[in-house]
Protein backbone atom coordinates (compact mmCIF):
# COMPACT_ATOMS: atom_id res chain seq x y z
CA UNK A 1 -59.06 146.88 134.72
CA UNK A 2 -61.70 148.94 136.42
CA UNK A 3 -62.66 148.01 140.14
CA UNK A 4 -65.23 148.91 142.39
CA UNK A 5 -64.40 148.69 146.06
CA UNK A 6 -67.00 148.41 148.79
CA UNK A 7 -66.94 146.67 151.75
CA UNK A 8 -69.12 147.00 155.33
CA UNK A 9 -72.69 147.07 153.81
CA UNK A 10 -74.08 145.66 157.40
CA UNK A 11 -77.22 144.58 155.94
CA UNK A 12 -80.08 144.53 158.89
CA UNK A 13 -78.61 146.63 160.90
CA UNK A 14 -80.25 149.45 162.37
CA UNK A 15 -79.46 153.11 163.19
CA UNK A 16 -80.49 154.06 166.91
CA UNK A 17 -83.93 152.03 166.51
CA UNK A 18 -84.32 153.02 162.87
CA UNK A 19 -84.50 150.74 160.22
CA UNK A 20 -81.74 151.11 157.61
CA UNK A 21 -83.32 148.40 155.00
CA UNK A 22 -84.73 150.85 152.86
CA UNK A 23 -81.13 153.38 152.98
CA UNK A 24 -79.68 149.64 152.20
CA UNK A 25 -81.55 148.67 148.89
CA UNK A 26 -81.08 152.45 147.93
CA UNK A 27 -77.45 151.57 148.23
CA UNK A 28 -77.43 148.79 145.99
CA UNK A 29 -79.34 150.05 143.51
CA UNK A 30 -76.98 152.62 143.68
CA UNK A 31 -73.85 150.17 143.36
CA UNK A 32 -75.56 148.67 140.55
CA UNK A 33 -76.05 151.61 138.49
CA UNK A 34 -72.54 152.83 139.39
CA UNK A 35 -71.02 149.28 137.76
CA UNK A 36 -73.36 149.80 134.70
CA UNK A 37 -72.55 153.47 134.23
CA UNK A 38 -68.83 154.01 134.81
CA UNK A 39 -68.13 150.99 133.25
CA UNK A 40 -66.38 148.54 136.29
CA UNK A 41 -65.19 145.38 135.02
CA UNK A 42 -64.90 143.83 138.64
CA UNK A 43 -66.68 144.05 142.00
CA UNK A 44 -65.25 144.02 145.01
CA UNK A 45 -67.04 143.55 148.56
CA UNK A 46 -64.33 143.28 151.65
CA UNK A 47 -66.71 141.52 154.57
CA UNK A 48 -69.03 142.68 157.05
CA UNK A 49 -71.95 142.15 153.90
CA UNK A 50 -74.40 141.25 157.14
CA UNK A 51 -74.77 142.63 160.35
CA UNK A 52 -74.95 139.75 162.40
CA UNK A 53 -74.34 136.18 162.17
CA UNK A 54 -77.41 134.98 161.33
CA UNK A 55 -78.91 138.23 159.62
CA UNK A 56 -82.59 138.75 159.52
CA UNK A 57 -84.86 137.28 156.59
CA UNK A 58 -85.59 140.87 155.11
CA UNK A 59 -81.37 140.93 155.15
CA UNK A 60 -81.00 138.17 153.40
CA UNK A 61 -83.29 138.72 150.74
CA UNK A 62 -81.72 142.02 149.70
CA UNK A 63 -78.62 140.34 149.88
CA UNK A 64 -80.22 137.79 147.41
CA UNK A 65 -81.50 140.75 145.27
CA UNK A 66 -78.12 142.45 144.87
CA UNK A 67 -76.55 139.29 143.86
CA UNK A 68 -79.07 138.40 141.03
CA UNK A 69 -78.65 142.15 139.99
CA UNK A 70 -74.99 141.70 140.00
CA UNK A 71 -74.89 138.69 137.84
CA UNK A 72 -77.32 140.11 135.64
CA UNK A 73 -74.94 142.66 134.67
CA UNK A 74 -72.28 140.16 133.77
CA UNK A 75 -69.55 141.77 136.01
CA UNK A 76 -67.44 139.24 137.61
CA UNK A 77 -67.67 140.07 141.89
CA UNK A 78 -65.20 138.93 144.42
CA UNK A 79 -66.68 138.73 148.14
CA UNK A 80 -65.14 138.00 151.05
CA UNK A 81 -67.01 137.42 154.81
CA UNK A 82 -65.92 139.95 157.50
CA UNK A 83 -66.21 139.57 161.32
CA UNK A 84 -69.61 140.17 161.41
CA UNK A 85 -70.35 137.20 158.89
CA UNK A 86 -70.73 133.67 159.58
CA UNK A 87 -68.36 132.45 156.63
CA UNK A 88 -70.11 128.94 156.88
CA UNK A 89 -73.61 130.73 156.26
CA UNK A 90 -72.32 133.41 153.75
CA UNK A 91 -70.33 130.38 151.82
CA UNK A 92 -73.28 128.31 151.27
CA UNK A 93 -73.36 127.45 147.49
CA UNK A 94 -70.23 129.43 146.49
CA UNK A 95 -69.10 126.59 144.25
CA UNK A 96 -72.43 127.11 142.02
CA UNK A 97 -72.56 130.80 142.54
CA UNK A 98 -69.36 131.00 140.97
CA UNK A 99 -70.70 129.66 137.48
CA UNK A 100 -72.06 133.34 137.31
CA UNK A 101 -69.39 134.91 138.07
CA UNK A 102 -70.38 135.57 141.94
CA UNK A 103 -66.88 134.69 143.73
CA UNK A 104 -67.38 134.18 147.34
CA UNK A 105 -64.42 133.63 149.16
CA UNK A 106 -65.14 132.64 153.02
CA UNK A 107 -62.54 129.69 153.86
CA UNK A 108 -58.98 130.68 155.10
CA UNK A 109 -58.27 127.21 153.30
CA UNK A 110 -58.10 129.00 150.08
CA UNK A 111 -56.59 132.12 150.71
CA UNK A 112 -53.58 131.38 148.30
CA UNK A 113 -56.22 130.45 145.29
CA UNK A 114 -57.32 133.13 143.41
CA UNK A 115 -60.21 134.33 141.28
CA UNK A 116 -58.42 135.05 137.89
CA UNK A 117 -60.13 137.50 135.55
CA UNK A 118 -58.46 139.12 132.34
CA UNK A 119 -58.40 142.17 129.99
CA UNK A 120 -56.54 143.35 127.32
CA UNK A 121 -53.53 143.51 129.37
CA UNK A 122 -53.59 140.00 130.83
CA UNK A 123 -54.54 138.52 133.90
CA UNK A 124 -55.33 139.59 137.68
CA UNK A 125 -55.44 137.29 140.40
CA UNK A 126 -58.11 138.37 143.12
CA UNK A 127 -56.87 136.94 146.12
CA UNK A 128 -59.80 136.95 148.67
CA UNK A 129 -58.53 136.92 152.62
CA UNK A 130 -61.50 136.43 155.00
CA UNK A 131 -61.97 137.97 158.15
CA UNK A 132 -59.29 135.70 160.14
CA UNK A 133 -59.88 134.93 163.79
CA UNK A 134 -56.69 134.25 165.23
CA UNK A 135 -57.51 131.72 167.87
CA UNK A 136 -59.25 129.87 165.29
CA UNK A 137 -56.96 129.70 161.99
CA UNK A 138 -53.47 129.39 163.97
CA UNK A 139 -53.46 126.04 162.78
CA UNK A 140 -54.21 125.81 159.50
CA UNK A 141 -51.82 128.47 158.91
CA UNK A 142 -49.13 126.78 161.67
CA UNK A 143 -48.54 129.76 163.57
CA UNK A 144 -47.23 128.92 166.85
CA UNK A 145 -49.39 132.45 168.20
CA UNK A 146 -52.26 133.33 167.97
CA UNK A 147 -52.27 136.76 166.47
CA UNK A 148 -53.91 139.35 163.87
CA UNK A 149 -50.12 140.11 162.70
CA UNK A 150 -49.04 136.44 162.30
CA UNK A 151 -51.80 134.82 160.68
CA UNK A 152 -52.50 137.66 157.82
CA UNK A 153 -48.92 137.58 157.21
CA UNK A 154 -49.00 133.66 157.16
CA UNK A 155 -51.94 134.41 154.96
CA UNK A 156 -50.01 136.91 152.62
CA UNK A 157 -46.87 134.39 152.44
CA UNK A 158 -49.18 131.82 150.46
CA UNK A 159 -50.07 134.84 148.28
CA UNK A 160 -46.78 135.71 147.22
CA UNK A 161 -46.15 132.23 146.95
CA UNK A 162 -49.22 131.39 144.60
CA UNK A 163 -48.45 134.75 142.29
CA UNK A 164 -44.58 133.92 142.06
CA UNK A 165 -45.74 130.49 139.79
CA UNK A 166 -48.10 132.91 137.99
CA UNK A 167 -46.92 134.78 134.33
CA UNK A 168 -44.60 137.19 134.58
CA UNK A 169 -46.20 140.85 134.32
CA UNK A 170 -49.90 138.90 136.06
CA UNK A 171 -51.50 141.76 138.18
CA UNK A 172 -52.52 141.04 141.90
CA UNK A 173 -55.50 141.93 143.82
CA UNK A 174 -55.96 141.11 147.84
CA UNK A 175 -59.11 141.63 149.59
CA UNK A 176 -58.86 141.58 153.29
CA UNK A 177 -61.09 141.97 156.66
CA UNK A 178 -58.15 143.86 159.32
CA UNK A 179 -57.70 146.89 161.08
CA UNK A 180 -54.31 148.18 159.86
CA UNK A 181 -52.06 150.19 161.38
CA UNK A 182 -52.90 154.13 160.69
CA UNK A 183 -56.70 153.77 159.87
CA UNK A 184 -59.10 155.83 162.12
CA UNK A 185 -61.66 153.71 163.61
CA UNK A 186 -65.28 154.97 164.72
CA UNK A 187 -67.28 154.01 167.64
CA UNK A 188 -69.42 151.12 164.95
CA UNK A 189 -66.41 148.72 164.37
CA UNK A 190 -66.85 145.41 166.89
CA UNK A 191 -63.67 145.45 169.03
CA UNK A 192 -61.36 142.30 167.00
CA UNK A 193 -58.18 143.13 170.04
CA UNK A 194 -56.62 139.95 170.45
CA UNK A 195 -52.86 139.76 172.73
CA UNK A 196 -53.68 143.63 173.51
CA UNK A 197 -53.18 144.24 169.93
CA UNK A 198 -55.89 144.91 166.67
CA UNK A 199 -53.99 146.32 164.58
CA UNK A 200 -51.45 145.02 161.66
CA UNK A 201 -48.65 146.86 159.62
CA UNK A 202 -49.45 147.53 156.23
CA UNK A 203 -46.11 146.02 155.28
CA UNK A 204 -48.24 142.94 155.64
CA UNK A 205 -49.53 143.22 152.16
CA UNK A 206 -46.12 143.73 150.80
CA UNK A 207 -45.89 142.40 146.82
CA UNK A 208 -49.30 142.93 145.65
CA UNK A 209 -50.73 145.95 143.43
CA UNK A 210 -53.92 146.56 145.37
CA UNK A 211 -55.17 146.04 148.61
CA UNK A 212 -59.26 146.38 149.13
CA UNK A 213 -59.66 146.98 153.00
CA UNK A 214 -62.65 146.17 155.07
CA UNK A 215 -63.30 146.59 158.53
CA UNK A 216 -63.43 150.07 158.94
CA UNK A 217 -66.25 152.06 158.80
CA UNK A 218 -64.05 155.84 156.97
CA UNK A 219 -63.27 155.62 153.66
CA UNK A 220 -59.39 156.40 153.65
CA UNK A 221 -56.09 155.76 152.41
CA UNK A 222 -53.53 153.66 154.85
CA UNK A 223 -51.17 154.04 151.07
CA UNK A 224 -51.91 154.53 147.58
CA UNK A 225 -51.93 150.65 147.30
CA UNK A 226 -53.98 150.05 150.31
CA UNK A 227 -57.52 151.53 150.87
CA UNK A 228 -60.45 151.45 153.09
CA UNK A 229 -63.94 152.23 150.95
CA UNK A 230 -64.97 152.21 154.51
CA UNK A 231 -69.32 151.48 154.99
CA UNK A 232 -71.94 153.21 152.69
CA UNK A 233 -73.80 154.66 155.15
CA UNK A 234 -73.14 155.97 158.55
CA UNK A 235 -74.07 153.53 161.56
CA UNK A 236 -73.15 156.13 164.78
CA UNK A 237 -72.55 159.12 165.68
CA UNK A 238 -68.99 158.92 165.31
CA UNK A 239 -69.26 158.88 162.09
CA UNK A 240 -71.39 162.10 161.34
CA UNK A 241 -68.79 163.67 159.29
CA UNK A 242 -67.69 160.99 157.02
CA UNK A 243 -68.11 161.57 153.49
CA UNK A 244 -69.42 157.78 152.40
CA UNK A 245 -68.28 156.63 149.18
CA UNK A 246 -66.53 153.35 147.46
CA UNK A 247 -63.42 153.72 145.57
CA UNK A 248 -63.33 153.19 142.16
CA UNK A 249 -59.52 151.63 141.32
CA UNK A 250 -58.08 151.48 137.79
CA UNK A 251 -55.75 149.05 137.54
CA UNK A 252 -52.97 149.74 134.92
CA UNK A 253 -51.36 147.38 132.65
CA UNK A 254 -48.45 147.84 134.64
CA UNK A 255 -50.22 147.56 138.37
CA UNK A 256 -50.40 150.98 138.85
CA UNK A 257 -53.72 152.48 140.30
CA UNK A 258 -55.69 155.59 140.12
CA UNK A 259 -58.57 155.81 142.36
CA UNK A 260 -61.80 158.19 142.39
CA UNK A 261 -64.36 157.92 145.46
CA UNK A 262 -68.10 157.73 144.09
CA UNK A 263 -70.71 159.14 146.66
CA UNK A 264 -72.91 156.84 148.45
CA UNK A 265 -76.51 157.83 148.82
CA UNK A 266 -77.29 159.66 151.77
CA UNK A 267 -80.59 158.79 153.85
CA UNK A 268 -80.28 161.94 156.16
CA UNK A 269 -77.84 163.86 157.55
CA UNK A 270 -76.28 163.11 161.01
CA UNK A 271 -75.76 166.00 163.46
CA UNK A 272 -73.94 166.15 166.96
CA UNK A 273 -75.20 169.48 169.29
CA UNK A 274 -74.08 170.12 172.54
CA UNK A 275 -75.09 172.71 174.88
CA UNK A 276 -78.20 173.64 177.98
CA UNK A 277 -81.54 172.83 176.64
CA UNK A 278 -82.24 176.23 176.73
CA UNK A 279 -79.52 177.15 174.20
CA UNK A 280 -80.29 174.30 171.71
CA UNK A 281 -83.89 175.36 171.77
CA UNK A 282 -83.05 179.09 170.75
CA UNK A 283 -79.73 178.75 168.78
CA UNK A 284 -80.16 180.03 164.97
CA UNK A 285 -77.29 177.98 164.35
CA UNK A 286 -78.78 174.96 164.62
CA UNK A 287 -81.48 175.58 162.19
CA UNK A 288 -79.80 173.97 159.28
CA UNK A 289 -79.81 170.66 161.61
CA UNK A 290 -83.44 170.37 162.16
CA UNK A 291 -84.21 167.66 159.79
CA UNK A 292 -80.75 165.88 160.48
CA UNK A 293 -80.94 162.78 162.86
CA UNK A 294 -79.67 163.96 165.92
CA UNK A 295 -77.42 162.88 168.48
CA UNK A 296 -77.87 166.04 171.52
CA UNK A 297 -75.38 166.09 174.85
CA UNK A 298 -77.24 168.30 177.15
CA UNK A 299 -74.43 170.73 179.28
CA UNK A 300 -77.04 171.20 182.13
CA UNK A 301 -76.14 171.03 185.32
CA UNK A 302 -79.13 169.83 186.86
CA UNK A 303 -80.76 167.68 184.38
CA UNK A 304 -83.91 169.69 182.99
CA UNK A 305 -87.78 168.00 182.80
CA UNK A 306 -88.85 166.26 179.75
CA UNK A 307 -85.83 167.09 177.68
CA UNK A 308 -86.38 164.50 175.13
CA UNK A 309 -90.21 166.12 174.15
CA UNK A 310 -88.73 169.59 174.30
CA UNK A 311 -85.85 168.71 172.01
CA UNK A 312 -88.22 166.51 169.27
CA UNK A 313 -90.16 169.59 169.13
CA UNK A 314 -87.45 171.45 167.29
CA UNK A 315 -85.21 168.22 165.96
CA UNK A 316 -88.25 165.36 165.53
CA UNK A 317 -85.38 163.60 164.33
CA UNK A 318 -83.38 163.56 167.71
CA UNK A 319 -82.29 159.53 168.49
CA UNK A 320 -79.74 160.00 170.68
CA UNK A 321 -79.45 162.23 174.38
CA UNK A 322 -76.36 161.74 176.54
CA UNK A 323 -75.75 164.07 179.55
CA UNK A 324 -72.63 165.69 180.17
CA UNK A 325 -73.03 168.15 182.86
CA UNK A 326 -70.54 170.98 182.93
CA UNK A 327 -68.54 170.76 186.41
CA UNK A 328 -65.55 171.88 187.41
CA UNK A 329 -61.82 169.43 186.17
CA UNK A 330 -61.65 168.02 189.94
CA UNK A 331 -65.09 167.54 190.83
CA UNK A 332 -65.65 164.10 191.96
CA UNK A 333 -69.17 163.61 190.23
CA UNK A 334 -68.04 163.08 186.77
CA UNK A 335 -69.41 160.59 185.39
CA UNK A 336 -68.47 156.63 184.94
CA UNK A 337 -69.32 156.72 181.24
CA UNK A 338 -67.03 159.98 180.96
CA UNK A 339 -64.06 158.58 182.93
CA UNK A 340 -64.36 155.13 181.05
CA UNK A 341 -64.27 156.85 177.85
CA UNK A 342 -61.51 156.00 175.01
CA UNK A 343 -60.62 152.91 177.60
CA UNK A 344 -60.07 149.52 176.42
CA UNK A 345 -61.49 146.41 178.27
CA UNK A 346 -57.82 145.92 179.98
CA UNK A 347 -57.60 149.24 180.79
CA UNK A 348 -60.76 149.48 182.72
CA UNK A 349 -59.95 146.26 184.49
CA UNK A 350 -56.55 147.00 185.58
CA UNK A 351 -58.18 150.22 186.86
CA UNK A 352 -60.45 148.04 189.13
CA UNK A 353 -57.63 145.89 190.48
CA UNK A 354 -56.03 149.21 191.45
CA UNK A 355 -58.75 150.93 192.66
CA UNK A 356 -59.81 147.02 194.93
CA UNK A 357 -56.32 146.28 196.33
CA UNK A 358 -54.53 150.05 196.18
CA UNK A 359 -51.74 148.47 193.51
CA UNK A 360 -52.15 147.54 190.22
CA UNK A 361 -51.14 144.33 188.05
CA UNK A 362 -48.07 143.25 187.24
CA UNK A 363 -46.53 142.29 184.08
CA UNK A 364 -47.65 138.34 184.73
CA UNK A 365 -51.15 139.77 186.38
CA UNK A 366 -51.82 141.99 183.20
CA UNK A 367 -51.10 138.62 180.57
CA UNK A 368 -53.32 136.41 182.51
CA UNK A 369 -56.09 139.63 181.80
CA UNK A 370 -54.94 139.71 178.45
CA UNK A 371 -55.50 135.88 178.00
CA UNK A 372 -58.74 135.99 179.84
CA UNK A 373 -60.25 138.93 177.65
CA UNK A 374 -58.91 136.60 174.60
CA UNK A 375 -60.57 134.03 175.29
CA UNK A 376 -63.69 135.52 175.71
CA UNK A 377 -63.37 136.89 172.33
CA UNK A 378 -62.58 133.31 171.25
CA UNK A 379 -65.31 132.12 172.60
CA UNK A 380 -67.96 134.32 170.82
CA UNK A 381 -66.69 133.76 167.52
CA UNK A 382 -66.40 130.13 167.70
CA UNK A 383 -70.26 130.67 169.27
CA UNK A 384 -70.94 132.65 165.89
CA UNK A 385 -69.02 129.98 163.99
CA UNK A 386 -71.60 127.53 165.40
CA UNK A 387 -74.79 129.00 165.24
């Protein structure tokens, strides 16, 4: 069986203030002629399809547009919601949208019933694992808790359960919303730390043939079973020197996979430049980066009139201009952004609680952060949940 895996679409989000709707439908026309050309018998989208919790009307329509397309083609698609979803919202009329072969799959309920689709070879069960928020599905999966570790692998346990009553020789398929342990985030992921922890073991997904992985913006390989497609297109910086694509799995007759990454469409090319405004201006090296969008840390160390204009003159497409004056390792005037950088939210506030009382927190002192940061977390998604 031939899969296509994409995940991460974002749809209505924007790049630095541009609008990404037309690089989006470009996208999906592109996914569409990729499942009619290279003949894919299944789709597979792992979360994050919108933005935002309640996406945008111009969102939701292409969103509409790619699903009639999809079902127009006859290929069977298996969706999941990501943190970024509202599963209520993106779940609306999946029992009828499933008489056309669109399977979404946006209750943690169900995570042990599968789609089942066949070929020649027999049957694979698509199991689809939603984006699971630990503070809110420790009960249903009776984990005493709450953690990213413990509920996907309370998740996986009704998986392995569900396939063992299955034929002997039926293939298995999991689609799931995590960051696991060895992928390489970028700066466009939302932060899903709960207990001081994000990440799960891939051992998680122990049993099954292949694991489509969303969450994470790279397209990479955690093993040869388990695989971000990572987003279509680029949404920061950090990701300027991805290569966007979506994997294209076969799945053997005996659950063995081969996988080939298909290019994405690219809108325009992302560029980071650092150095005085002087020596952007007149470097030859940059000229192949004029049209790119550009992202331009200026080394200066007085901060030089109208850089913005200057730059745009050269790089129209500039978006993005963070100073970084050059100074010497112990000067005191480096900057907060640059000495809060790579810091997590506990870091940065057991840093304050040293820097207010001359001592920091103590084992108890740094749980009740934890706990607090936690909750907050909790807090927005069951606000998303709501809305």
């Amino acid at each position: 069986m031939r899969l296509l895996h994409t995940s991460d679409w974002h749809l209505g989000r924007a790049f630095h203030r541009v609008n990404m709707l037309g690089a989006q439908a470009e996208f999906i026309g592109h996914l569409v002629m990729t499942v009619r050309e290279r003949g894919v018998d299944a789709v597979v989208v792992s979360g994050d399809v919108y933005d935002r919790a309640v996406p945008p009307l111009a969102a939701v329509e292409l969103y509409d547009d790619a699903l009639h397309r999809l079902a127009d083609l006859g290929v069977p698609t298996v969706m999941i919601s990501g943190n970024h979803d509202s599963a209520r919202r993106l779940g609306v009329g999946a029992g009828l949208i499933d008489r056309v072969g669109i399977h979404l799959r946006t209750e943690p309920s169900a995570s042990g019933t599968p789609v089942v689709l066949s070929d020649r070879h027999g049957e694979v069960a698509f199991y689809g694992l939603p984006y699971l928020e630990p503070a809110l599905v420790k009960d249903e999966f009776g984990v005493e808790k709450a953690g990213h570790e413990a509920v996907l692998a309370a998740a996986m346990d009704r998986v392995r359960a569900d396939l063992a009553t299955r034929a002997p020789g039926t293939r298995s398929v999991v689609l799931a919303h995590a960051f696991v342990t060895g992928g390489e985030a970028s700066d466009s992921e939302r932060d899903i730390t709960v207990g001081g922890v994000a990440s799960v073991p891939a051992g998680v997904f122990d049993g099954v043939d292949y694991v489509a992985l969303g969450h994470l913006h790279g397209c990479q390989t955690i093993t040869e079973r388990v695989r971000y497609s990572g987003s279509p297109l680029a949404y920061s910086f950090s990701e300027a020197e991805h290569r966007k694509t979506m994997w294209l799995v076969d799945l053997g007759a005996d659950g063995a996979v081969g996988a080939e990454r298909v290019d994405c469409p690219v809108p325009r090319a992302l560029a980071r430049i650092r150095g005085t405004l002087e020596e952007l201006l007149a470097d030859p090296g940059l000229t192949r980066h004029e049209e790119a969008w550009i992202e331009a840390t200026l080394t200066d160390p007085v901060r030089p009139a109208d850089p913005m204009a200057r730059l745009t003159e050269r790089f129209p497409h500039t978006l993005s201009l963070v100073f970084d004056p050059e100074r010497a390792p112990g000067d005191p005037d480096v900057s907060y952004a640059r000495r809060l950088a790579d810091r997590s939210d506990q870091e940065i506030a057991e840093d304050f609680v040293a820097h207010v009382r001359g001592a920091g927190p103590d084992e108890r002192e740094r749980a009740v952060l934890r706990d607090a940061f936690d909750a907050v977390r909790a807090d927005e998604a069951v606000r998303e949940v709501a809305r």
